[in-house]
Protein backbone atom coordinates (compact mmCIF):
# COMPACT_ATOMS: atom_id res chain seq x y z
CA UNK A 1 0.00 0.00 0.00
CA UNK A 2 1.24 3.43 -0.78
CA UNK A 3 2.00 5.76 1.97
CA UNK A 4 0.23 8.85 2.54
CA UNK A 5 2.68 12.05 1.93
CA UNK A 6 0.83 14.45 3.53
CA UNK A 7 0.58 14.46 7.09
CA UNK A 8 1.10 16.96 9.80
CA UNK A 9 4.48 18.62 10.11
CA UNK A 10 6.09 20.16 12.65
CA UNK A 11 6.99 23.16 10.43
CA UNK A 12 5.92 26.79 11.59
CA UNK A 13 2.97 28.16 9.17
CA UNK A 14 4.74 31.44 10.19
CA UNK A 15 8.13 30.42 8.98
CA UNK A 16 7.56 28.79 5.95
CA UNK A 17 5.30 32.01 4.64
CA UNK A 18 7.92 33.95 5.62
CA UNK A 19 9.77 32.02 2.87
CA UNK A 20 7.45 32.05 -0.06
CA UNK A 21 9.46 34.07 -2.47
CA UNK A 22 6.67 36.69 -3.56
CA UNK A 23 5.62 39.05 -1.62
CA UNK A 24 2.00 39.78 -2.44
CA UNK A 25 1.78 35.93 -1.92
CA UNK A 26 2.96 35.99 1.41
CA UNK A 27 0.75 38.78 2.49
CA UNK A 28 -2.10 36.93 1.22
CA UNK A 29 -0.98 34.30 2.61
CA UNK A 30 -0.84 36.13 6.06
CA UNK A 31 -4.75 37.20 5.57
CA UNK A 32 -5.80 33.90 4.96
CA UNK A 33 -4.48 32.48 7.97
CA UNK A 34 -5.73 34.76 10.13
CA UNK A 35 -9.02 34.86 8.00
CA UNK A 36 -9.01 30.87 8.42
CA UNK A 37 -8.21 30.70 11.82
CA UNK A 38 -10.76 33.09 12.93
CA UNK A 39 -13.68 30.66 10.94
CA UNK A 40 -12.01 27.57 12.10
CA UNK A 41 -11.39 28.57 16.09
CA UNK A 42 -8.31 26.17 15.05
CA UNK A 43 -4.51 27.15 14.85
CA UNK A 44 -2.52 26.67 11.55
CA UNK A 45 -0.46 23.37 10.77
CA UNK A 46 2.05 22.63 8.19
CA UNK A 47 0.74 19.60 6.19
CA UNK A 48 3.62 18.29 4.13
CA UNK A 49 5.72 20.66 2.49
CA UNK A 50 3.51 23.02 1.12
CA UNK A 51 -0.29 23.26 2.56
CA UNK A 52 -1.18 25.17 5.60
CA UNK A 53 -4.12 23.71 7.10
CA UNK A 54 -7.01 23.74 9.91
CA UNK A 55 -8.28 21.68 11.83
CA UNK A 56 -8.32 17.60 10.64
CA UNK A 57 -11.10 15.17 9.22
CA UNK A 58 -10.71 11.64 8.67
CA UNK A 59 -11.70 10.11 5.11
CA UNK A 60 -11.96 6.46 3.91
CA UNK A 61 -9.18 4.73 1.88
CA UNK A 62 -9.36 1.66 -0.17
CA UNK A 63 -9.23 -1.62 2.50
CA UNK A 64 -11.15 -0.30 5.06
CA UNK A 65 -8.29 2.23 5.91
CA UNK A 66 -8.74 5.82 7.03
CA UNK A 67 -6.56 8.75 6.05
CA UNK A 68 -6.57 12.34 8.16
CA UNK A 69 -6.35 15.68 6.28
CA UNK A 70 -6.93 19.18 7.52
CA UNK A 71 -10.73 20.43 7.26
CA UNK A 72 -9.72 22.99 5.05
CA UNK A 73 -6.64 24.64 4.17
CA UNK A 74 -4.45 26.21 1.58
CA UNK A 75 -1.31 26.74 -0.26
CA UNK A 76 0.81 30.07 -1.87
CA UNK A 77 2.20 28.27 -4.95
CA UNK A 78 4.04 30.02 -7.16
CA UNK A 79 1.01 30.76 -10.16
CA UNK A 80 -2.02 31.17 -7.67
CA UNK A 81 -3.34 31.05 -3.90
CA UNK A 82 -4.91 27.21 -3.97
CA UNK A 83 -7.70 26.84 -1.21
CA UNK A 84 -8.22 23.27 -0.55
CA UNK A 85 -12.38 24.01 0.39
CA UNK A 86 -13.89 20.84 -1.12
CA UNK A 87 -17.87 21.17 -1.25
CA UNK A 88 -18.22 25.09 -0.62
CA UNK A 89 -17.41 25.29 -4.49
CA UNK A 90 -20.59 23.59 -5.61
CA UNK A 91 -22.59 26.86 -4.79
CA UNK A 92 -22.67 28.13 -8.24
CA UNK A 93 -24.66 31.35 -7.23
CA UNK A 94 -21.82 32.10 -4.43
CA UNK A 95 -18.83 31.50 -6.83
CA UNK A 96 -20.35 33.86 -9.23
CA UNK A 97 -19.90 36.54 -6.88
CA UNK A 98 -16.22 35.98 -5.59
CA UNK A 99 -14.46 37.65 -8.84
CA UNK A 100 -11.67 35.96 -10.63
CA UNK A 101 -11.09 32.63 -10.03
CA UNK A 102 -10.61 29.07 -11.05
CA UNK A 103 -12.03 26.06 -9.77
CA UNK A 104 -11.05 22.11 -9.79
CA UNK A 105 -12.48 19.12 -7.81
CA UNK A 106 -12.31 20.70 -4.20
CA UNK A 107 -9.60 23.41 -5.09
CA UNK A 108 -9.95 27.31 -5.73
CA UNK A 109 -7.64 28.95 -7.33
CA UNK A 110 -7.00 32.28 -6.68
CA UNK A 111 -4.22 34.76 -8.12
CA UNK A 112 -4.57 36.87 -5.98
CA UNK A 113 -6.98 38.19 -2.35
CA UNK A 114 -7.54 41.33 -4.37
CA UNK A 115 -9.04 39.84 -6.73
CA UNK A 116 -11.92 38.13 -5.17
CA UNK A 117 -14.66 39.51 -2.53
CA UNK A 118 -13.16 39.21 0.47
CA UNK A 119 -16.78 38.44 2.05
CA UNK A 120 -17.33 35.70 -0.04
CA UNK A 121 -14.66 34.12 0.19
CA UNK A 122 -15.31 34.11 3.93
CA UNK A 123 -18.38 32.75 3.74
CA UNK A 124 -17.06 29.64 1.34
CA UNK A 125 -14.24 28.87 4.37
CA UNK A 126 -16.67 29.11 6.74
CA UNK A 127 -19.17 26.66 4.75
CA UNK A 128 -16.42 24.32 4.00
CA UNK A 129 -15.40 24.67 7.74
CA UNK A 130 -18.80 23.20 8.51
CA UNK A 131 -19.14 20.45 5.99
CA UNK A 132 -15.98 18.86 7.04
CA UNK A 133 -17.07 19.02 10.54
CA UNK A 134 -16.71 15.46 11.91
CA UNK A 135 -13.16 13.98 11.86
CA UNK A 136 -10.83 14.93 14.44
């Protein structure tokens, strides 16, 4: 069976923004922590190299496994902010109103926080937040 990469870290959130090479990325970055911990109630954590997360859930693997992820979370990559939200995107009405974006399966992709309503987007973290309620 294949191991899971990502997994909890115990890399500072604070130090590895402080790293990302842009700096309009790491500002964002900055906002969305604090905008993410604020929804959550939970503290950042470093999942694997590159996400900062909130909170965990568990999901179901293949064997009757379980794997743990944050509840929602996100990562400053070098083309675009990627939220890792899940089911919040499925609001079609709500992600007409957020401004430029892109979407895939459970991602949003985001160039940058100015380009988006800020309010929005807050209400999408805070309704991911909530459906992932239930792991840990």
């Amino acid at each position: 069976m294949a191991e899971i990469k990502t997994r909890p870290t115990k890399v500072s959130p604070a130090v590895f923004i402080s790293k990302v090479p842009d700096e309009q990325r790491r500002k964002d970055a900055k906002e969305l922590v604090t905008m993410m911990r604020d929804v959550t109630g939970e503290p950042p954590k470093m999942w694997g190299a590159s996400i900062i997360g909130f909170g965990t859930q568990k999901y179901p693997l293949a064997g009757g496994r379980e794997g743990e992820m944050c509840r929602i979370g996100f990562s400053p990559r070098k083309p675009s902010l990627v939220l890792y939200i899940g089911s919040a995107l499925n609001d079609d009405a709500l992600m007409a109103k957020l401004g430029a974006h892109s979407r895939g399966k459970g991602c949003l992709y985001v160039k940058r926080l100015d380009d988006v309503d800020r309010s929005v987007l807050r209400t999408l973290i805070g309704r991911a937040a909530k459906a992932n309620v239930g792991g840990v």
